[in-house]
N, C-alpha and C. Protein backbone atom coordinates (compact mmCIF):
# COMPACT_ATOMS: atom_id res chain seq x y z
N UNK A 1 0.81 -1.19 0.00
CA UNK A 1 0.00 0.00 0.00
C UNK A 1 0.86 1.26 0.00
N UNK A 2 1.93 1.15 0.62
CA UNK A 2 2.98 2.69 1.03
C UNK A 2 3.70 2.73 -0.75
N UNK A 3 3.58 1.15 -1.41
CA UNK A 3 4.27 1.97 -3.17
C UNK A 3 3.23 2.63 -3.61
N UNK A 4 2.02 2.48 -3.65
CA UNK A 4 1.13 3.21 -4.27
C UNK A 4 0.66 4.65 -3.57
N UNK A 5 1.02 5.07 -2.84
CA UNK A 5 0.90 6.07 -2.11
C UNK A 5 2.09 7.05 -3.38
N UNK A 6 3.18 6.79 -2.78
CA UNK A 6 4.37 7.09 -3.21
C UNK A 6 4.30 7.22 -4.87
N UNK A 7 3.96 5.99 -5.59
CA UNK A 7 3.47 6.31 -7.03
C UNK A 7 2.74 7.66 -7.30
N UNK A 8 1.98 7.55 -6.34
CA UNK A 8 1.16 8.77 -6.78
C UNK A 8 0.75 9.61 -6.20
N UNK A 9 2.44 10.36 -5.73
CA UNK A 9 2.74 11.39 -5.06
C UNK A 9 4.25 11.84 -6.52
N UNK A 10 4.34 10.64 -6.51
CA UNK A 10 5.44 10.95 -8.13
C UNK A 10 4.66 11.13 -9.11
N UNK A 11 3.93 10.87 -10.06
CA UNK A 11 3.04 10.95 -10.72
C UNK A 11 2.41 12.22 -10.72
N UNK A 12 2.03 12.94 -9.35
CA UNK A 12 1.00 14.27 -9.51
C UNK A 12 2.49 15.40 -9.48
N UNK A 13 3.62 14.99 -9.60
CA UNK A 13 4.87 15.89 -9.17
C UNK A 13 4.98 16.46 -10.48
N UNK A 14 5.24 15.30 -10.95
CA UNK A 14 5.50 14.71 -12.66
C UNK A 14 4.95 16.16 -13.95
N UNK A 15 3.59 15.95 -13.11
CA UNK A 15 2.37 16.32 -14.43
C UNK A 15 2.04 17.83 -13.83
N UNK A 16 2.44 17.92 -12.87
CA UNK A 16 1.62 19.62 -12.18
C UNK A 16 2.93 20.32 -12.10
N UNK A 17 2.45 21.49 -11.73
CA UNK A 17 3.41 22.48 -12.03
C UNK A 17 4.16 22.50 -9.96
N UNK A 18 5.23 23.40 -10.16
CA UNK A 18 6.53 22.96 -9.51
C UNK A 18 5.96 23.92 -8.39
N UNK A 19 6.38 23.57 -6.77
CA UNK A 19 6.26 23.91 -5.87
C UNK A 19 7.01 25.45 -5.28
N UNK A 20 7.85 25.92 -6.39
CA UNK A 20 8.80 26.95 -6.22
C UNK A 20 9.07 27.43 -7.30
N UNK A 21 9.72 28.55 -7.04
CA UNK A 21 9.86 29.42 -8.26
C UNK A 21 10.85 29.13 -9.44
N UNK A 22 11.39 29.78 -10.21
CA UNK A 22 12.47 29.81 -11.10
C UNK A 22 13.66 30.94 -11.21
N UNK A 23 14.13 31.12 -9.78
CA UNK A 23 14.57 31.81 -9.33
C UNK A 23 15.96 32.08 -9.89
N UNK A 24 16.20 33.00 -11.19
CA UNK A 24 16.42 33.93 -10.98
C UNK A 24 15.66 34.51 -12.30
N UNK A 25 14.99 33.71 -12.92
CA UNK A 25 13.98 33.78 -13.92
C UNK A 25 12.76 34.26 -13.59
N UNK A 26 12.16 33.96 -12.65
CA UNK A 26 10.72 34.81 -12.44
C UNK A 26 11.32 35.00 -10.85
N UNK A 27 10.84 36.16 -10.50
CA UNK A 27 11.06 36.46 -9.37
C UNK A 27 9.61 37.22 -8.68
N UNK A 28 10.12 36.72 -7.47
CA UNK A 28 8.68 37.26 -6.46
C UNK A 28 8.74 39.17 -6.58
N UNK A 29 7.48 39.19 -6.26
CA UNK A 29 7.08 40.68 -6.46
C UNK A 29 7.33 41.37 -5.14
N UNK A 30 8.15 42.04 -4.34
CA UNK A 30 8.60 42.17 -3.19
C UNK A 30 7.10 42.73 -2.39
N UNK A 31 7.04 42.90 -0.97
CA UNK A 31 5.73 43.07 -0.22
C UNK A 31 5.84 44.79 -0.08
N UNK A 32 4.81 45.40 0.04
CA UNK A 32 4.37 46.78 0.00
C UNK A 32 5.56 47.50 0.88
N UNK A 33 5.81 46.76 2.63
CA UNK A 33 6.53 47.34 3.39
C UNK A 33 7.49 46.43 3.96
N UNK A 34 8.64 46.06 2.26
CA UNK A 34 9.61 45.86 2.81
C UNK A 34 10.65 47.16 1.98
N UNK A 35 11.75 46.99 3.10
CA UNK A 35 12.94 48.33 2.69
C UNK A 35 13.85 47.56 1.86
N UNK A 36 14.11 47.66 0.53
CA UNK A 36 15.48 47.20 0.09
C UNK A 36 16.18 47.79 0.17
N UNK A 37 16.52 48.83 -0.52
CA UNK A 37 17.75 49.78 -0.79
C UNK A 37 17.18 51.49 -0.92
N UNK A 38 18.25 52.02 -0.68
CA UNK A 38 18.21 53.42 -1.01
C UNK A 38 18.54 53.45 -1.93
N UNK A 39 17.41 54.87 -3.02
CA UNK A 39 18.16 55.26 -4.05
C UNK A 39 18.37 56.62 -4.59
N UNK A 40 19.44 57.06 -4.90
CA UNK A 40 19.83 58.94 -5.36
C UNK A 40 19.40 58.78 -6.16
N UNK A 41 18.99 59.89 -6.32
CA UNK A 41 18.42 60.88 -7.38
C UNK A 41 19.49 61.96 -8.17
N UNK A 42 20.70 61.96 -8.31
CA UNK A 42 21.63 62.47 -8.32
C UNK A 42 21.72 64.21 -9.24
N UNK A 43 20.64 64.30 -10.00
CA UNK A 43 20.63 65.54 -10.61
C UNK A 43 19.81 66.50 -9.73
N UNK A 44 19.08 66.36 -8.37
CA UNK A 44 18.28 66.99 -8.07
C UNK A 44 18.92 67.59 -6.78
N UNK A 45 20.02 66.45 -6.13
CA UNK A 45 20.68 66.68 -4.88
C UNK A 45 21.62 67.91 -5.46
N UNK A 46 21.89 68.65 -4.05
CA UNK A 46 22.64 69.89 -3.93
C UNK A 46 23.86 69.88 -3.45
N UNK A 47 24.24 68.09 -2.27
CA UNK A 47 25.18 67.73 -1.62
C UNK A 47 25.76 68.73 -0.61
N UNK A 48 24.34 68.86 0.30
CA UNK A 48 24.13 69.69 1.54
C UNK A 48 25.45 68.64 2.20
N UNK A 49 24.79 67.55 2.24
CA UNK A 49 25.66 66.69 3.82
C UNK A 49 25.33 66.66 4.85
N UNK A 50 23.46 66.84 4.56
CA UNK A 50 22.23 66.54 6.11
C UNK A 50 22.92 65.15 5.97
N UNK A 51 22.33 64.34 5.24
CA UNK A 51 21.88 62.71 5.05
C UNK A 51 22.87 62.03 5.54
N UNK A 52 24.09 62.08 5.43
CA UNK A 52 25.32 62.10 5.87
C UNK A 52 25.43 62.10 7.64
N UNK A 53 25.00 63.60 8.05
CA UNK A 53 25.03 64.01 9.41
C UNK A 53 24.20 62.82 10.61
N UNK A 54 22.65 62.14 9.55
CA UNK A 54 21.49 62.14 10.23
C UNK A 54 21.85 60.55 10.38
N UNK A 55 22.66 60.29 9.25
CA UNK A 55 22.82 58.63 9.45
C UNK A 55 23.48 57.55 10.53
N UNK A 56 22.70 57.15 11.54
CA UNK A 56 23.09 56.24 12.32
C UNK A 56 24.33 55.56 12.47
N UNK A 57 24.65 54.69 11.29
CA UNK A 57 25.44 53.83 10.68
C UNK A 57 27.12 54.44 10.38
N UNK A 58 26.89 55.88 9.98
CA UNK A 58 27.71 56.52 9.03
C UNK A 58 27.88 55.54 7.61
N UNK A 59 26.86 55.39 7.40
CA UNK A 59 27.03 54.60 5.98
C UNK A 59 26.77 55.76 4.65
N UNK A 60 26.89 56.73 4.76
CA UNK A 60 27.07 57.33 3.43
C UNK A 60 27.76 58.64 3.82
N UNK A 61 28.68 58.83 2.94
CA UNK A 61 29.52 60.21 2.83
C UNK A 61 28.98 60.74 1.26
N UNK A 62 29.44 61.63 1.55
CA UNK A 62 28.79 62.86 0.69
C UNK A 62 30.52 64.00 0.38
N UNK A 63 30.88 64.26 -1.13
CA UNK A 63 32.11 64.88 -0.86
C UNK A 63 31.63 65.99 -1.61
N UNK A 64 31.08 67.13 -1.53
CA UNK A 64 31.07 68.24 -1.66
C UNK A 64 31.98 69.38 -3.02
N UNK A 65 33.40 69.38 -2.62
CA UNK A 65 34.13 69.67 -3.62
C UNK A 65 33.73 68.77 -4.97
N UNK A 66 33.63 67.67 -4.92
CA UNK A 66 33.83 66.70 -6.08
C UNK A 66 32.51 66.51 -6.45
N UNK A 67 31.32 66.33 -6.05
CA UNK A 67 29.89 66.63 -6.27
C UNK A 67 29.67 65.32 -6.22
N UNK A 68 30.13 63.97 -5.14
CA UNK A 68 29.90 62.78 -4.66
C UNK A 68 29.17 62.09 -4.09
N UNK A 69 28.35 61.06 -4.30
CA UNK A 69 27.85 60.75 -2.88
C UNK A 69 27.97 58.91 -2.71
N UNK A 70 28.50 58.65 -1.75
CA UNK A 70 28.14 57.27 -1.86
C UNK A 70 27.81 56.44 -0.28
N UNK A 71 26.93 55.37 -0.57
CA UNK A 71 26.55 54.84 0.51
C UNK A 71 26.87 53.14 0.52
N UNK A 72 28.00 52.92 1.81
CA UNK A 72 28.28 51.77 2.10
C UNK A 72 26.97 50.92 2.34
N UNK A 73 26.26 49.82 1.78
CA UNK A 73 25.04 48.96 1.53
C UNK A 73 25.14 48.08 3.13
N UNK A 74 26.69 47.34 3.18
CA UNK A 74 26.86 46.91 4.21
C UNK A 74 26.58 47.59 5.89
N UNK A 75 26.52 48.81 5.41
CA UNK A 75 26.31 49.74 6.73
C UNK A 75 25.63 49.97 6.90
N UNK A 76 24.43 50.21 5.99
CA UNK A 76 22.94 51.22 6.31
C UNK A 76 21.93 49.78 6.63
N UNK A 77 21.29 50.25 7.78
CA UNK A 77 20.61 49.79 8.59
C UNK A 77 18.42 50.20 7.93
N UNK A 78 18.61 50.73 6.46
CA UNK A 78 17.30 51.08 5.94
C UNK A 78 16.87 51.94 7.08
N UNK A 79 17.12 52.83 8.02
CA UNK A 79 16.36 53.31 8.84
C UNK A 79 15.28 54.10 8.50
N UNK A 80 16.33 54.53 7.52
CA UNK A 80 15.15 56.30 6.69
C UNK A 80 15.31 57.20 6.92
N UNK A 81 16.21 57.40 7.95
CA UNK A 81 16.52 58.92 8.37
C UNK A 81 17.23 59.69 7.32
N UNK A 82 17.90 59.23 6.45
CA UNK A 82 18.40 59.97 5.44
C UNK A 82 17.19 60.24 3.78
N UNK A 83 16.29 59.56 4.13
CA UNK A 83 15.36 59.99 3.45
C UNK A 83 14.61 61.48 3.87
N UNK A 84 14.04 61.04 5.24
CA UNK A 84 13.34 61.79 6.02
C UNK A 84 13.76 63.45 6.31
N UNK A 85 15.25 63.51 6.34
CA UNK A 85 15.87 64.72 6.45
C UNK A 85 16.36 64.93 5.54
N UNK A 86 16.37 64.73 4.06
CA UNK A 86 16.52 65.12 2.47
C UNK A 86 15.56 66.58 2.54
N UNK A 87 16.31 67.35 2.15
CA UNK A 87 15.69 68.62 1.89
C UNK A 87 14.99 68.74 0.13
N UNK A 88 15.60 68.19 -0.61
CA UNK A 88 15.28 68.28 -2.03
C UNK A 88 14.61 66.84 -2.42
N UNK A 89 14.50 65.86 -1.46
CA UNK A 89 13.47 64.74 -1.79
C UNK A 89 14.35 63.88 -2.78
N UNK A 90 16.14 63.67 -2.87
CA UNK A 90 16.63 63.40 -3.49
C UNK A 90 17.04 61.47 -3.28
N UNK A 91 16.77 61.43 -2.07
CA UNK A 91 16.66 59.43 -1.47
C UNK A 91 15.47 58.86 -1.26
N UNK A 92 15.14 58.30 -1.19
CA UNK A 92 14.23 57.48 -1.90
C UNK A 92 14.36 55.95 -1.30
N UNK A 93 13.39 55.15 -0.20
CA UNK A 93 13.76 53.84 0.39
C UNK A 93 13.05 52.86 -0.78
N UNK A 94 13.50 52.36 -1.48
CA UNK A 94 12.94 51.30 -2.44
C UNK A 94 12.52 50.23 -1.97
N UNK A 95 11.41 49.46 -2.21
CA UNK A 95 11.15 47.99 -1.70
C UNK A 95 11.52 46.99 -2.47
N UNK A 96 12.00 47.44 -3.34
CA UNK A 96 13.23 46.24 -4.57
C UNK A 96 14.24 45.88 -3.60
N UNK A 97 15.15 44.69 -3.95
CA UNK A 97 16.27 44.65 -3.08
C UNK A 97 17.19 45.39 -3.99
N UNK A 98 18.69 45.31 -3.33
CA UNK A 98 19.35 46.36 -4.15
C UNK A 98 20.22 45.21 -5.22
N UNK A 99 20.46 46.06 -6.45
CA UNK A 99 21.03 45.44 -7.42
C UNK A 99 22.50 44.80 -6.78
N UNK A 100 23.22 43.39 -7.47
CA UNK A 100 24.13 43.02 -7.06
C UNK A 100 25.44 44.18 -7.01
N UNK A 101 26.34 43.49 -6.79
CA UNK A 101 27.84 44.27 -6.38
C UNK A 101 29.27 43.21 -6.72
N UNK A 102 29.93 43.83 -8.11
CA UNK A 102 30.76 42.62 -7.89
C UNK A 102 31.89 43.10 -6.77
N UNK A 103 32.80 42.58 -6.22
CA UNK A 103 34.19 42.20 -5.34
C UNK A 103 34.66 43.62 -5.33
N UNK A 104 34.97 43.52 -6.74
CA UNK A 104 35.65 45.06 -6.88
C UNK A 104 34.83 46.62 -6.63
N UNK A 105 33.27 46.22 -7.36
CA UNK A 105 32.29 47.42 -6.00
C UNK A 105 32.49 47.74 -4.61
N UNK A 106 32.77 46.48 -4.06
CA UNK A 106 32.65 46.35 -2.87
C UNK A 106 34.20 46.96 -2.15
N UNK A 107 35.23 46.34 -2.55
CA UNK A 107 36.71 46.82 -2.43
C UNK A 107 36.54 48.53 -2.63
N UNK A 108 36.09 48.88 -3.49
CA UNK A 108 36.10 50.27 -3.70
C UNK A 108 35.52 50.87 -2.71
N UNK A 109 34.44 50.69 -2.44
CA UNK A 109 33.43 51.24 -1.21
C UNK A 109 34.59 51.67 0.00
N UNK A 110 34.82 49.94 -0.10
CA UNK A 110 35.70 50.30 1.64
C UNK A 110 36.96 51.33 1.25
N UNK A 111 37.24 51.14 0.37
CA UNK A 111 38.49 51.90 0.70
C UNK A 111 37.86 53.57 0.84
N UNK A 112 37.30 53.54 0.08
CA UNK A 112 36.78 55.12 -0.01
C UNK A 112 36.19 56.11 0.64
N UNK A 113 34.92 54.58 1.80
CA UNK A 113 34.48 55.02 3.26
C UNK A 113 35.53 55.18 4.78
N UNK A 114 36.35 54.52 3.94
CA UNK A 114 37.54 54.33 5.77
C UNK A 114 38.16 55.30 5.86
């Protein structure tokens, strides 16, 4: 009795469609209130250096002379405070996750935040 169970638990596997996604082919539609990533707006910012000031983490510097801004991913904690105290509405908390990063993104970051 337990092969025929089993038969046809293989059988309905077989013929119906798959219990999970096709991940990295179709991907889930993220939920209303989750935080992925921050994102600049970079023609609109003035590169005051609130967002900078307000951030918990110190995960983003801002260089002024050079008209810069960048935010260590590993550091920011999504709080929002650097949204929230944007004077020109230039960050933005996305509910996408954030796009990948190869080695060398990442190498750059640090050296540039330390």
């Amino acid at each position: 009795m337990a092969n025929w169970s089993i038969s046809k638990l293989v059988a309905r596997s077989a013929v119906g469609t798959p219990a999970t996604r096709r991940y990295p082919f179709t991907r889930r539609e993220p939920f209303a209130a989750t935080r992925g990533h921050v994102r600049f707006a970079e023609d609109t910012c003035v590169f005051c250096n609130l967002c900078a000031k307000v951030c918990p983490t110190d995960a983003i510097v801002v260089n002024r002379k050079e008209k810069r801004w960048m935010i260590d991913r590993r550091k920011c904690i999504l709080c929002g405070a650097c949204t929230e105290s944007c004077r020109k509405a230039c960050l933005f908390l996305e509910n996408a996750p954030a796009p990948p990063m190869t080695a060398a993104e990442w190498e750059r970051i640090r050296i540039e935040t330390e």
